[in-house]
C-alpha atoms as a PDB file:
ATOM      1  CA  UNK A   1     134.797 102.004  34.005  1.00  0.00           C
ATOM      2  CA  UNK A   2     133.665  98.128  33.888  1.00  0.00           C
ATOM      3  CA  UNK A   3     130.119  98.478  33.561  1.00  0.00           C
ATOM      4  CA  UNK A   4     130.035  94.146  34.311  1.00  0.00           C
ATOM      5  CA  UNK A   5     130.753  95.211  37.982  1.00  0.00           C
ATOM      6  CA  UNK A   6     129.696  96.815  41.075  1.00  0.00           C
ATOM      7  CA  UNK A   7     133.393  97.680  42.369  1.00  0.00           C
ATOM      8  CA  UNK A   8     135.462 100.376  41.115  1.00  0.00           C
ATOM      9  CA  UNK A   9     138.256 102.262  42.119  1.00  0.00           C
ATOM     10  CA  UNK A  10     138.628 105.261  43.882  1.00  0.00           C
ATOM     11  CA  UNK A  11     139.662 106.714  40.576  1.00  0.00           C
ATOM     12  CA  UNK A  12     137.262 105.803  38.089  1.00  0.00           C
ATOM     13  CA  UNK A  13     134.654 106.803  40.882  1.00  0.00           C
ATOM     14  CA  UNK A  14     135.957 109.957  40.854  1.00  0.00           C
ATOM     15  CA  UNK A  15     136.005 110.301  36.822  1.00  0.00           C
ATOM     16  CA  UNK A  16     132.475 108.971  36.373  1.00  0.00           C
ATOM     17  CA  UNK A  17     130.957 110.090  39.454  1.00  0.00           C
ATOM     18  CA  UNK A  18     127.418 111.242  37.954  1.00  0.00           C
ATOM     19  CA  UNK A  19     127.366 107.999  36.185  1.00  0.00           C
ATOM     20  CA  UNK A  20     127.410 106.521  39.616  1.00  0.00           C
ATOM     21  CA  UNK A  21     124.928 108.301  41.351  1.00  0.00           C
ATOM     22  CA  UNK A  22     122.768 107.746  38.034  1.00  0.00           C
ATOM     23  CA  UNK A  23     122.758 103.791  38.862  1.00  0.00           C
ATOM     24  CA  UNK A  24     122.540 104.228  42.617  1.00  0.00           C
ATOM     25  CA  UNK A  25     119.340 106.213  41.917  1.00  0.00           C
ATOM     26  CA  UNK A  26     118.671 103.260  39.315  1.00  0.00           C
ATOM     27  CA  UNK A  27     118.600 100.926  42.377  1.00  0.00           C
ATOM     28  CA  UNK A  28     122.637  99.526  42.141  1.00  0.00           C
ATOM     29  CA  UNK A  29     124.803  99.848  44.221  1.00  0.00           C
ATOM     30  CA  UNK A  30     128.774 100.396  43.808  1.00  0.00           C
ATOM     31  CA  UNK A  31     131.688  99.306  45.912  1.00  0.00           C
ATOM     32  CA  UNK A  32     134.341 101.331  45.654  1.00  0.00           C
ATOM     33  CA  UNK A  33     137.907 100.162  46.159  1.00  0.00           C
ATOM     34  CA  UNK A  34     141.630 101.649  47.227  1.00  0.00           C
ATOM     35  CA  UNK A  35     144.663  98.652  46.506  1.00  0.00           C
ATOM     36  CA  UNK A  36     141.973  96.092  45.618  1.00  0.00           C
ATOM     37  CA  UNK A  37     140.318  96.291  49.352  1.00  0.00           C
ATOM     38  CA  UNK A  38     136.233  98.018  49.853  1.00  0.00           C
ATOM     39  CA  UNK A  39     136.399 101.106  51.064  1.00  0.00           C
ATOM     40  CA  UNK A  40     132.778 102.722  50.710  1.00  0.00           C
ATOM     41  CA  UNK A  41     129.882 101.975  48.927  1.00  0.00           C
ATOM     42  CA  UNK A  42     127.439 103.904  46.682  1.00  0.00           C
ATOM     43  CA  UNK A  43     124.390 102.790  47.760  1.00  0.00           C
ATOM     44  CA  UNK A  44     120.238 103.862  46.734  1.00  0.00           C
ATOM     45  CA  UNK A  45     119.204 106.507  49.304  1.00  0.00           C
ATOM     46  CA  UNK A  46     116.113 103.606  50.276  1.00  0.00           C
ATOM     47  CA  UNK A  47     118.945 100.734  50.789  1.00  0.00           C
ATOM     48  CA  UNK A  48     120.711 103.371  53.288  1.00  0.00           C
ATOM     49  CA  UNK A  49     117.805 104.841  55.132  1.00  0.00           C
ATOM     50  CA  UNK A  50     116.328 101.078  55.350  1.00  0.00           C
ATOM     51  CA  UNK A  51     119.482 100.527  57.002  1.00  0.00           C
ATOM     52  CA  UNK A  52     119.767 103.084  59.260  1.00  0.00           C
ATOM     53  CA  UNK A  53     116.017 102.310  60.397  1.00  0.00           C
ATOM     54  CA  UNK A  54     116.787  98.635  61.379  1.00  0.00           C
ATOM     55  CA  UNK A  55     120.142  99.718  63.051  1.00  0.00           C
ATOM     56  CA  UNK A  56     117.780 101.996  65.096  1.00  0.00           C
ATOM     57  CA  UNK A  57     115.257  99.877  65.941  1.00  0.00           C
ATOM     58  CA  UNK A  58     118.107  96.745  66.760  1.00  0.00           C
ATOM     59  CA  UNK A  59     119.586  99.431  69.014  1.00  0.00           C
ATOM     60  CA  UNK A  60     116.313 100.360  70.933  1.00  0.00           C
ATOM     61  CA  UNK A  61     115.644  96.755  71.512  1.00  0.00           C
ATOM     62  CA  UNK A  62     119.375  96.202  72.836  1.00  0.00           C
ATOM     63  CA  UNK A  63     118.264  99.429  75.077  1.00  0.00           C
ATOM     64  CA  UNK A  64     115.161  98.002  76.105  1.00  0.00           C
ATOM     65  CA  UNK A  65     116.673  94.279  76.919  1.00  0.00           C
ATOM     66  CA  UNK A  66     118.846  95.792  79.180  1.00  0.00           C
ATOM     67  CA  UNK A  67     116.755  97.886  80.873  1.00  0.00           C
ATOM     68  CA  UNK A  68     114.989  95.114  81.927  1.00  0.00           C
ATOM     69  CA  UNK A  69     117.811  93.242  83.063  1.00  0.00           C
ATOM     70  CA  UNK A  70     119.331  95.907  84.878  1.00  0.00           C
ATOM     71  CA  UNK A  71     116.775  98.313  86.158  1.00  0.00           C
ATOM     72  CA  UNK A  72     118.659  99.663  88.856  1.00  0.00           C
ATOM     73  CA  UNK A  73     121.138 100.375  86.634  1.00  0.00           C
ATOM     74  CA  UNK A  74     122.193 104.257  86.617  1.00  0.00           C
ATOM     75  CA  UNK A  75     121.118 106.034  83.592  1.00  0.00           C
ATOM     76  CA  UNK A  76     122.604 109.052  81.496  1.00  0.00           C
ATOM     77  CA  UNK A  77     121.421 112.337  79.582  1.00  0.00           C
ATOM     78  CA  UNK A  78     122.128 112.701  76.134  1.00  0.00           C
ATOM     79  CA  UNK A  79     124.082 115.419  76.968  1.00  0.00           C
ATOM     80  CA  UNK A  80     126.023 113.884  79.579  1.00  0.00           C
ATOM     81  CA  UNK A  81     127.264 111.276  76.836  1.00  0.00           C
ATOM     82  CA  UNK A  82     128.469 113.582  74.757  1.00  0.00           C
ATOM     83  CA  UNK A  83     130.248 115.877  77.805  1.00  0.00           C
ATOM     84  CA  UNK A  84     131.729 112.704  78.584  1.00  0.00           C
ATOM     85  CA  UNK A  85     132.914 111.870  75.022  1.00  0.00           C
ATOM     86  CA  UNK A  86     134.247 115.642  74.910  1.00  0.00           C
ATOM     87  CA  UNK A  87     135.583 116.011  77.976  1.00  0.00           C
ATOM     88  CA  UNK A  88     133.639 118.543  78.903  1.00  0.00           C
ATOM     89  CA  UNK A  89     131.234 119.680  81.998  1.00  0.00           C
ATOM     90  CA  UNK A  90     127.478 118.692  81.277  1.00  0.00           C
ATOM     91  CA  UNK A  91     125.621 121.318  80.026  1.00  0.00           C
ATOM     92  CA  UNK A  92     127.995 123.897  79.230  1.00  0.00           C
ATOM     93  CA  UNK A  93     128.824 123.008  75.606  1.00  0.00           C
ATOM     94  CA  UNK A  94     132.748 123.595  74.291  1.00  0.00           C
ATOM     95  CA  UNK A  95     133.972 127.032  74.719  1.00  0.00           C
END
């Protein structure tokens, strides 16, 4: 593995794995690549939940925005999303 970069192939990921998550805990990150193109990335636990917490709170503004712009607009349950996404009748969960 080429320790002067942050990509490596799906191979030598999976051969020096630990040494990975060593230098992810370490605070580097590693790209990891399949015929030369970035398929995933290794990333500090921080740099991920960071990320995750900004996606949310971009999301809830989005939410909010259009909320205001539409607030007649009808409005769904969280589990009538996921009926919807499923196929299935709200509220009764798959069989």
């Amino acid at each position: 593995m080429d320790h002067a970069t942050d990509q490596v192939k799906v191979r030598d990921a999976r051969a020096h794995f630990a040494e990975l998550v060593d230098r992810a805990q370490a605070g580097t990150p590693t790209i990891i690549t399949r015929n030369s193109q970035a398929v995933a990335a290794l990333v500090p636990i921080g740099d991920f939940e960071a990320l995750e917490d900004a996606l949310d709170t971009f999301l809830s503004r989005e939410a909010d925005r259009d909320e205001q712009d539409h607030p007649n607009a009808q409005t769904f349950s969280m589990s009538e999303v996921i009926a919807a996404i499923f196929g299935e009748e709200p509220g009764k969960g798959a069989a």
